[in-house]
Protein backbone atom coordinates (compact mmCIF):
# COMPACT_ATOMS: atom_id res chain seq x y z
CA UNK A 1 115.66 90.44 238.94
CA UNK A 2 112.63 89.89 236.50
CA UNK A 3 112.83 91.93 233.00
CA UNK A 4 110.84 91.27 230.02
CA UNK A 5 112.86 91.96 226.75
CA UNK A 6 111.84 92.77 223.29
CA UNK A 7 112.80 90.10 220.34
CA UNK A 8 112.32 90.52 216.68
CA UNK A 9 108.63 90.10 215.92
CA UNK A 10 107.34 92.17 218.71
CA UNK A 11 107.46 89.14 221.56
CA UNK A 12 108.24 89.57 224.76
CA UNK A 13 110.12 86.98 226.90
CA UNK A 14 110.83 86.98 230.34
CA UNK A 15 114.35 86.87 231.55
CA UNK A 16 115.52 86.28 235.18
CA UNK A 17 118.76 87.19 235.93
CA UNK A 18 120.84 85.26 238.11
CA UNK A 19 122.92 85.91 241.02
CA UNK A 20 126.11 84.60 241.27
CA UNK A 21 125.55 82.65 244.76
CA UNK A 22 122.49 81.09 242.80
CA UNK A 23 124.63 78.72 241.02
CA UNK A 24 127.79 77.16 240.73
CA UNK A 25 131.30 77.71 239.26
CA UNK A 26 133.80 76.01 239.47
CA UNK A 27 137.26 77.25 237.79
CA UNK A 28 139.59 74.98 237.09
CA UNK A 29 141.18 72.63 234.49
CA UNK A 30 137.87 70.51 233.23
CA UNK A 31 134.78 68.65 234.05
CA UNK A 32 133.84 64.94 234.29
CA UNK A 33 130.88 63.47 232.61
CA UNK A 34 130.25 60.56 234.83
CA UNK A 35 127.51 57.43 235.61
CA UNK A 36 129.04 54.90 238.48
CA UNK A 37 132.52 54.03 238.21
CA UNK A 38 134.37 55.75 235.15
CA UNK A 39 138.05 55.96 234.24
CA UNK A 40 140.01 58.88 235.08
CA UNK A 41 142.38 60.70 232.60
CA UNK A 42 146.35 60.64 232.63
CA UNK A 43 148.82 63.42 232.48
CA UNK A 44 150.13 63.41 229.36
CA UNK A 45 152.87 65.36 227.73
CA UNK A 46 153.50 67.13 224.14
CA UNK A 47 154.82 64.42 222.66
CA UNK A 48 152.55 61.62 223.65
CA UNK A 49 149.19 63.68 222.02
CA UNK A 50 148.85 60.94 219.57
CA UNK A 51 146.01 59.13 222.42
CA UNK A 52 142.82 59.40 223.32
CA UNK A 53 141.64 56.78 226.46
CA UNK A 54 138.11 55.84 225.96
CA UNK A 55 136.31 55.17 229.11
CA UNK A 56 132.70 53.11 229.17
CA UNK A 57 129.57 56.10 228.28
CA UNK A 58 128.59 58.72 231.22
CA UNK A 59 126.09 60.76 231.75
CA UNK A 60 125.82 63.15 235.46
CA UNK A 61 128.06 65.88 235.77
CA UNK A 62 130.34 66.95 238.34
CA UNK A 63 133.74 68.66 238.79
CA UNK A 64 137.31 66.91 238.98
CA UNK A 65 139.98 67.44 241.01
CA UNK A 66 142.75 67.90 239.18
CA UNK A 67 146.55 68.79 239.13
CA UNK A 68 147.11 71.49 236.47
CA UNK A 69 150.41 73.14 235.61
CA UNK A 70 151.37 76.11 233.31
CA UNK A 71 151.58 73.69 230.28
CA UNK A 72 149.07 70.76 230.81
CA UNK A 73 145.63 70.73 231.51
CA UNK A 74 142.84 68.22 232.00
CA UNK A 75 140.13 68.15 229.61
CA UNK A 76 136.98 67.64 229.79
CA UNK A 77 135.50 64.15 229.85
CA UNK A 78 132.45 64.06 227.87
CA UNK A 79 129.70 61.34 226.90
CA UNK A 80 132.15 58.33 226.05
CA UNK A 81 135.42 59.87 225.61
CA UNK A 82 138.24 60.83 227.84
CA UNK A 83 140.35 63.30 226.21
CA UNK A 84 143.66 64.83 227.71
CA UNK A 85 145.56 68.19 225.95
CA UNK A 86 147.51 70.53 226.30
CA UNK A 87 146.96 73.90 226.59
CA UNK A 88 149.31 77.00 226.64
CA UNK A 89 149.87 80.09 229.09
CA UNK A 90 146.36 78.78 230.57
CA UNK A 91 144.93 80.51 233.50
CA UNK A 92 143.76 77.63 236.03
CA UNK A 93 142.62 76.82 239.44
CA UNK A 94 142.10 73.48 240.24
CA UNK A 95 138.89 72.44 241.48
CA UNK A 96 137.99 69.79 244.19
CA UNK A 97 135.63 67.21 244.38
CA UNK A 98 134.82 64.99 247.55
CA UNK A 99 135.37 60.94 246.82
CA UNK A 100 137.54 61.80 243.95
CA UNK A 101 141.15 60.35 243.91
CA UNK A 102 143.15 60.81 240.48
CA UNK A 103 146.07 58.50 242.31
CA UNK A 104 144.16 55.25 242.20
CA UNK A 105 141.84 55.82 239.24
CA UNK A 106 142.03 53.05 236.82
CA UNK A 107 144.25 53.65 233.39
CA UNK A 108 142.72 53.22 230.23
CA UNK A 109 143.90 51.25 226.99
CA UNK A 110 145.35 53.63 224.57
CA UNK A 111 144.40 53.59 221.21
CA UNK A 112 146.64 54.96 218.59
CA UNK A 113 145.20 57.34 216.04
CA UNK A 114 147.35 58.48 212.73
CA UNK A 115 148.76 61.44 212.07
CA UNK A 116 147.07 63.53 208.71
CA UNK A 117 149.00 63.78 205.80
CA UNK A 118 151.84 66.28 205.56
CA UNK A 119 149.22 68.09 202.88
CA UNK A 120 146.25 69.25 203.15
CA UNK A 121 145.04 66.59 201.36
CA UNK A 122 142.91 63.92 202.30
CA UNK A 123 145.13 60.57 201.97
CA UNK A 124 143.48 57.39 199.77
CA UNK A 125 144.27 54.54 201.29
CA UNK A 126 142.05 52.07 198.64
CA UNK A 127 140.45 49.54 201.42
CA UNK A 128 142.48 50.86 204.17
CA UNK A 129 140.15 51.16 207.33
CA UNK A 130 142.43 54.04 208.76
CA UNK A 131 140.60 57.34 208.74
CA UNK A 132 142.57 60.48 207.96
CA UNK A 133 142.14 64.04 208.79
CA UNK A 134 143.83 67.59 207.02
CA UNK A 135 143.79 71.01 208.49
CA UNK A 136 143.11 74.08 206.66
CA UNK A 137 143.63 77.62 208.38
CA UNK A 138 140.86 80.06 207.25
CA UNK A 139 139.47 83.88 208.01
CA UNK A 140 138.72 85.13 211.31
CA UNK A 141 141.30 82.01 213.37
CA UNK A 142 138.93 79.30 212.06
CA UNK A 143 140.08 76.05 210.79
CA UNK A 144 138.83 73.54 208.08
CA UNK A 145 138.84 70.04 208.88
CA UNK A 146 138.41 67.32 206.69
CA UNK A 147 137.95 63.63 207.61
CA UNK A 148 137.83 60.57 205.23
CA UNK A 149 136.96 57.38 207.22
CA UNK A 150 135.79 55.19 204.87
CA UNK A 151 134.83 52.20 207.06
CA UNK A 152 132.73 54.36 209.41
CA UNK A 153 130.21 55.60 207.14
CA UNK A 154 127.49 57.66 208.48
CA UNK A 155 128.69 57.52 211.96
CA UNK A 156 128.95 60.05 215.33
CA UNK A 157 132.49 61.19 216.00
CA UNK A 158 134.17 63.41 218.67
CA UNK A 159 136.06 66.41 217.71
CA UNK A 160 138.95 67.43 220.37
CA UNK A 161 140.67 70.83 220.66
CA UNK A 162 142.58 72.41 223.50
CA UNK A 163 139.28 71.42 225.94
CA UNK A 164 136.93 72.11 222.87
CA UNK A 165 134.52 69.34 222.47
CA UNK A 166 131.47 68.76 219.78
CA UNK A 167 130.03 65.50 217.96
CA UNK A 168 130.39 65.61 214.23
CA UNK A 169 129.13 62.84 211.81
CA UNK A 170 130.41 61.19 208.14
CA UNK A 171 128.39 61.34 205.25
CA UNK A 172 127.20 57.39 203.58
CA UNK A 173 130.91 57.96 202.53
CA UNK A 174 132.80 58.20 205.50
CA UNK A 175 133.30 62.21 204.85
CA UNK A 176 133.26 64.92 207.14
CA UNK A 177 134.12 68.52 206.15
CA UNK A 178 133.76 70.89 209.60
CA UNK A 179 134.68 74.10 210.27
CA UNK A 180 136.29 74.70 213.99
CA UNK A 181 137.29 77.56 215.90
CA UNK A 182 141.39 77.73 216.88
CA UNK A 183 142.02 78.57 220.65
CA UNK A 184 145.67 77.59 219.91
CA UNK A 185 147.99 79.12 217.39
CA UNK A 186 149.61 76.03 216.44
CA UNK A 187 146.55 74.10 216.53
CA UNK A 188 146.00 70.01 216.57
CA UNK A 189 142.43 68.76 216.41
CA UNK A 190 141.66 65.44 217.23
CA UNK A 191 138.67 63.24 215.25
CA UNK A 192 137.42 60.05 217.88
CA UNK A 193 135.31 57.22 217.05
CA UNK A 194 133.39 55.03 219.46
CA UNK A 195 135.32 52.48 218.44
CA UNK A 196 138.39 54.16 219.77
CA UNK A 197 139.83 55.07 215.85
CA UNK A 198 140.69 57.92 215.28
CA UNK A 199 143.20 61.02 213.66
CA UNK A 200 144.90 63.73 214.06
CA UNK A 201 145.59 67.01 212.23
CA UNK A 202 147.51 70.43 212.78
CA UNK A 203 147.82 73.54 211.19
CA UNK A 204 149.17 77.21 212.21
CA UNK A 205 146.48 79.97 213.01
CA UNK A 206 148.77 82.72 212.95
CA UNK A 207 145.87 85.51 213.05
CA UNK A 208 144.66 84.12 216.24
CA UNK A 209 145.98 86.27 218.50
CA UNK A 210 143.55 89.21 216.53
CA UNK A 211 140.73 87.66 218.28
CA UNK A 212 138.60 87.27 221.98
CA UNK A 213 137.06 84.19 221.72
CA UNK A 214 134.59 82.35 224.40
CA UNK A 215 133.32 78.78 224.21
CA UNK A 216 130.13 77.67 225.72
CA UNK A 217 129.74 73.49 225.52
CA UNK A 218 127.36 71.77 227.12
CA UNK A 219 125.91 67.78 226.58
CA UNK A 220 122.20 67.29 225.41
CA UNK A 221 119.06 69.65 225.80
CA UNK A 222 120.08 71.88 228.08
CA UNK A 223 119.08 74.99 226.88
CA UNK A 224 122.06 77.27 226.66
CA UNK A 225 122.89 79.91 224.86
CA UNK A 226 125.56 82.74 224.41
CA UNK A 227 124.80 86.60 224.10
CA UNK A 228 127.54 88.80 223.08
CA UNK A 229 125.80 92.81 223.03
CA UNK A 230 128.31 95.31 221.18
CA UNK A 231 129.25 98.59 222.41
CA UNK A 232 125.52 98.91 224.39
CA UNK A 233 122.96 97.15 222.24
CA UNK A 234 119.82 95.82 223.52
CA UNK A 235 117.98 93.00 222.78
CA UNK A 236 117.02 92.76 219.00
CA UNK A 237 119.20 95.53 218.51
CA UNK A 238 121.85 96.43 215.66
CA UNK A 239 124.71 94.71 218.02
CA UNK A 240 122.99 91.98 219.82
CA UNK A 241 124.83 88.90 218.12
CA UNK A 242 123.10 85.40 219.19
CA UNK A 243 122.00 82.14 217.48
CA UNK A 244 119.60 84.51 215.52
CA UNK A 245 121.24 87.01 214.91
CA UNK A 246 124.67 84.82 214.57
CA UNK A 247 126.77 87.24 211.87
CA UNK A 248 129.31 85.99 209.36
CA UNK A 249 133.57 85.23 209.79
CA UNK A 250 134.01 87.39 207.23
CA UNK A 251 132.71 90.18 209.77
CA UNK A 252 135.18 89.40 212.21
CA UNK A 253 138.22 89.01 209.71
CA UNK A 254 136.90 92.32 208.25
CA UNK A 255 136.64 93.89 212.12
CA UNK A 256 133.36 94.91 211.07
CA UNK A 257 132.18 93.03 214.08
CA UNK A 258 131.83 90.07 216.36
CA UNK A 259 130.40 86.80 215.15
CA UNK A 260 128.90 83.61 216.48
CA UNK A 261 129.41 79.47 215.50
CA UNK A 262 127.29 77.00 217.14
CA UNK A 263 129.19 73.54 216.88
CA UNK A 264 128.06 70.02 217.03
CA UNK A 265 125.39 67.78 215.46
CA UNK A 266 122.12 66.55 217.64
CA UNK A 267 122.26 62.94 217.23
CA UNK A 268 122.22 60.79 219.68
CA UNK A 269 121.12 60.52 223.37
CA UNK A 270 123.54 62.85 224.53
CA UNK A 271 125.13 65.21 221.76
CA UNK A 272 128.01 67.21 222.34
CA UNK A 273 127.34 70.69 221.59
CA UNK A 274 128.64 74.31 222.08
CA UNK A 275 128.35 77.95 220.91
CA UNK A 276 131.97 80.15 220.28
CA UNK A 277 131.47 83.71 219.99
CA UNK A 278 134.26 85.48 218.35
CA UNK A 279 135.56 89.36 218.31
CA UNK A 280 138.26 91.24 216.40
CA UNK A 281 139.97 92.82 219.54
CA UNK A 282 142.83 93.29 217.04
CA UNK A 283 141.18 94.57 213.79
CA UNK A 284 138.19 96.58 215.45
CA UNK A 285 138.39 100.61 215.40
CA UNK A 286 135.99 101.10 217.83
CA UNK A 287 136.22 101.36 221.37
CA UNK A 288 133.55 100.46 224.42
CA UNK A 289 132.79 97.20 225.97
CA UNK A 290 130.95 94.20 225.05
CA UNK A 291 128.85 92.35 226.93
CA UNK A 292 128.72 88.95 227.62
CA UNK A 293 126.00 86.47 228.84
CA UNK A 294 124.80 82.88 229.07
CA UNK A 295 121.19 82.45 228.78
CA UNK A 296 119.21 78.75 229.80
CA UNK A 297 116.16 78.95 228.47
CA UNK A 298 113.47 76.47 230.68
CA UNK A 299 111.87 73.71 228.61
CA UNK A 300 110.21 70.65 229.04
CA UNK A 301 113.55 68.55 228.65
CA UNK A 302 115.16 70.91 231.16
CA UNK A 303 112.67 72.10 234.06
CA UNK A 304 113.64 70.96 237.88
CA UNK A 305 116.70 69.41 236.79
CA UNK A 306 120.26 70.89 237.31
CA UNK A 307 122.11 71.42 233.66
CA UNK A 308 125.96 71.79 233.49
CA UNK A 309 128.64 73.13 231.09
CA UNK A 310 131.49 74.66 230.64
CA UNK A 311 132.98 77.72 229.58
CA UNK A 312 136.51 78.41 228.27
CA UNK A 313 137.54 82.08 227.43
CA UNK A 314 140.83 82.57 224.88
CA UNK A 315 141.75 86.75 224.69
CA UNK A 316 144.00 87.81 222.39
CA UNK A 317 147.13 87.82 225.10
CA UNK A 318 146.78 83.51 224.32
CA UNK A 319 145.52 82.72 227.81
CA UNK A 320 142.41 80.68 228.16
CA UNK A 321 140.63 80.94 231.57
CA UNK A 322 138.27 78.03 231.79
CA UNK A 323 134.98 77.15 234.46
CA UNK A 324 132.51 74.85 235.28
CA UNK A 325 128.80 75.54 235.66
CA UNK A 326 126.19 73.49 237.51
CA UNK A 327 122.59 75.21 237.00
CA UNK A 328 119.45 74.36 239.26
CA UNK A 329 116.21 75.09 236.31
CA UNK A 330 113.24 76.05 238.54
CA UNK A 331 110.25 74.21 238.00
CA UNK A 332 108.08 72.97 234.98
CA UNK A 333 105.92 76.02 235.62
CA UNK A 334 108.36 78.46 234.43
CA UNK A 335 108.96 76.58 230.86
CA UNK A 336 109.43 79.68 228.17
CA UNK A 337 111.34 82.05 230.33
CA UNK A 338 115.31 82.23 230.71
CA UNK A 339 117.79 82.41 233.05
CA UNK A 340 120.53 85.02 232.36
CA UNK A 341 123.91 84.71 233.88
CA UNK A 342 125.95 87.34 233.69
CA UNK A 343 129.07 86.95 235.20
CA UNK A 344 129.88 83.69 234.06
CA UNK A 345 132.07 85.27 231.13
CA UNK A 346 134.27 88.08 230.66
CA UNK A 347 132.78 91.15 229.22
CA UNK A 348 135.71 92.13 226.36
CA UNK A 349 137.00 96.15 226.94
CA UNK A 350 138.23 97.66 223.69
CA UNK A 351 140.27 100.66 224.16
CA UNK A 352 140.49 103.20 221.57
CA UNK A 353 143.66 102.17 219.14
């Protein structure tokens, strides 16, 4: 199906709306960012979440098989970093992948990273080399995070959260302030070097379960993009939240209305980035459904290539329901239109309160 839709400023753009049996999904408890040989992940319990196994960098996507239970999941390996969580009440089905044998992949070393100060303070350690990270719980189930790491100045990092994963950097100081969504109540975020440093911090989000929330993350310039359309808005429309039209927090922890993040930094080869849309299901007064899409638009870094990413959905009942997508871009001579995918995520039902 071919539809051209109206945008702010009068353009028109055409979007083509995808079947489902026109690409893939794959539901389950990750995906594996892979080049040649690359380390697979280890279970790991509650206790040991102090690690994060670095494996050599990795580019092509596919899916892992993996063995998931009701209180550990595998998370997604992404650009140099294998990172392993836990995640709660989580809705999984474990995907399969030909040639793939999580028995005799190779272990990795385990760096340790420190914990963050009992405060929410930012430790001074004078020369110390150790980075440290607080945790700040703020409006609408977002959290503050800030990092000193004063011997990685102006450098990429990974931040990891319950499967979330985005690249941050420091300032010349070896700062970072960065504002993350919580898809866990009692939430621990995770801040990885290259080098394998890291730290850790935790806070409690207890106004999380007021909120939907929906991840899209993806690696590089692939072209995606997350359309939330309130209670039957079009395009352009009062409603129609999206990277333009992205809202504020405060709209959420008001109820007023759904808003939209966009996380990570484009440095690099191979950035990790993603888009979180977030709605009041708790606070809201109004009733109806809201609609949710992912959008690829075609470019000249995408065209005749297949694009993956990931999805993971958090409602307000705490389960998180989580899938893989592998996208086939038609050819160069489609670069400006979009591919819409609608039934990728969830569309959120509000009943009258």
């Amino acid at each position: 199906m071919k539809a051209l839709n109206a945008i702010p400023g009068g353009h028109m753009i055409r979007r083509i709306t995808m079947a489902g049996g026109t690409f893939a999904v794959a539901m389950g408890a990750g995906f594996f960012m892979q080049q040649g040989d690359a380390s697979a992940g280890r279970d790991v319990a509650r206790s040991d979440l102090t690690t994060a196994p670095v494996t050599a960098p990795t580019a092509a996507l596919q899916t892992v098989s993996a063995e998931a239970t009701n209180e550990v999941e595998t998370n997604p390996v992404l650009d140099d970093v294998t990172f392993e969580a836990v995640l709660s009440d989580a809705e999984t089905v474990a995907p399969t992948v030909a040639n793939f044998d999580p028995d005799t992949a190779p272990e990795t070393d385990t760096p340790e990273f420190p914990a963050a100060p009992a405060a929410d303070t930012v430790a001074a350690e004078g020369s110390s080399c150790d980075p440290f990270m607080s945790a700040r719980a703020m409006d609408a189930a977002l959290v503050q995070l800030t990092l000193a790491a004063p011997c990685h100045s102006a450098q990429p990092l990974t931040v990891h959260h319950e499967g979330l994963m985005f690249t941050a950097t420091t300032d010349a100081s070896g700062n970072a302030r960065i504002m993350a969504p919580a898809l866990r109540e009692e939430a621990m975020f995770i801040a990885a070097f290259d080098d394998g440093t890291g730290a850790i911090a935790e806070t409690s989000v207890s106004d999380l379960v007021n909120y939907d929330r929906v991840v899209l993350q993806w690696q590089g310039d692939a072209g995606f993009e997350v359309h939330a359309m309130e209670f039957g808005a079009n395009y352009g429309e009062q409603g129609h939240v999206w990277r333009e039209a992205a809202r504020e927090a405060t709209d959420a922890a008001t109820g007023t209305g759904g808003f939209l993040l966009e996380l990570g930094q484009a440095v690099g080869d191979a950035p990790l980035l993603a888009e979180v849309y977030t709605f009041p299901t708790g606070k809201s007064p109004q009733a109806g459904t809201i609609s949710l899409s992912v959008e690829a638009e075609i470019t000249v870094n995408n065209c005749a290539t297949d694009v993956s990413a990931q999805t993971l959905e958090r409602t307000a009942e705490a389960s998180v329901r989580i899938a893989d997508l592998t996208l086939s871009i038609p050819e160069c001579e489609a670069i400006g239109e979009f591919l819409v995918l609608r039934d990728l995520l969830t569309d959120l039902t509000l009943a009258q309160g």
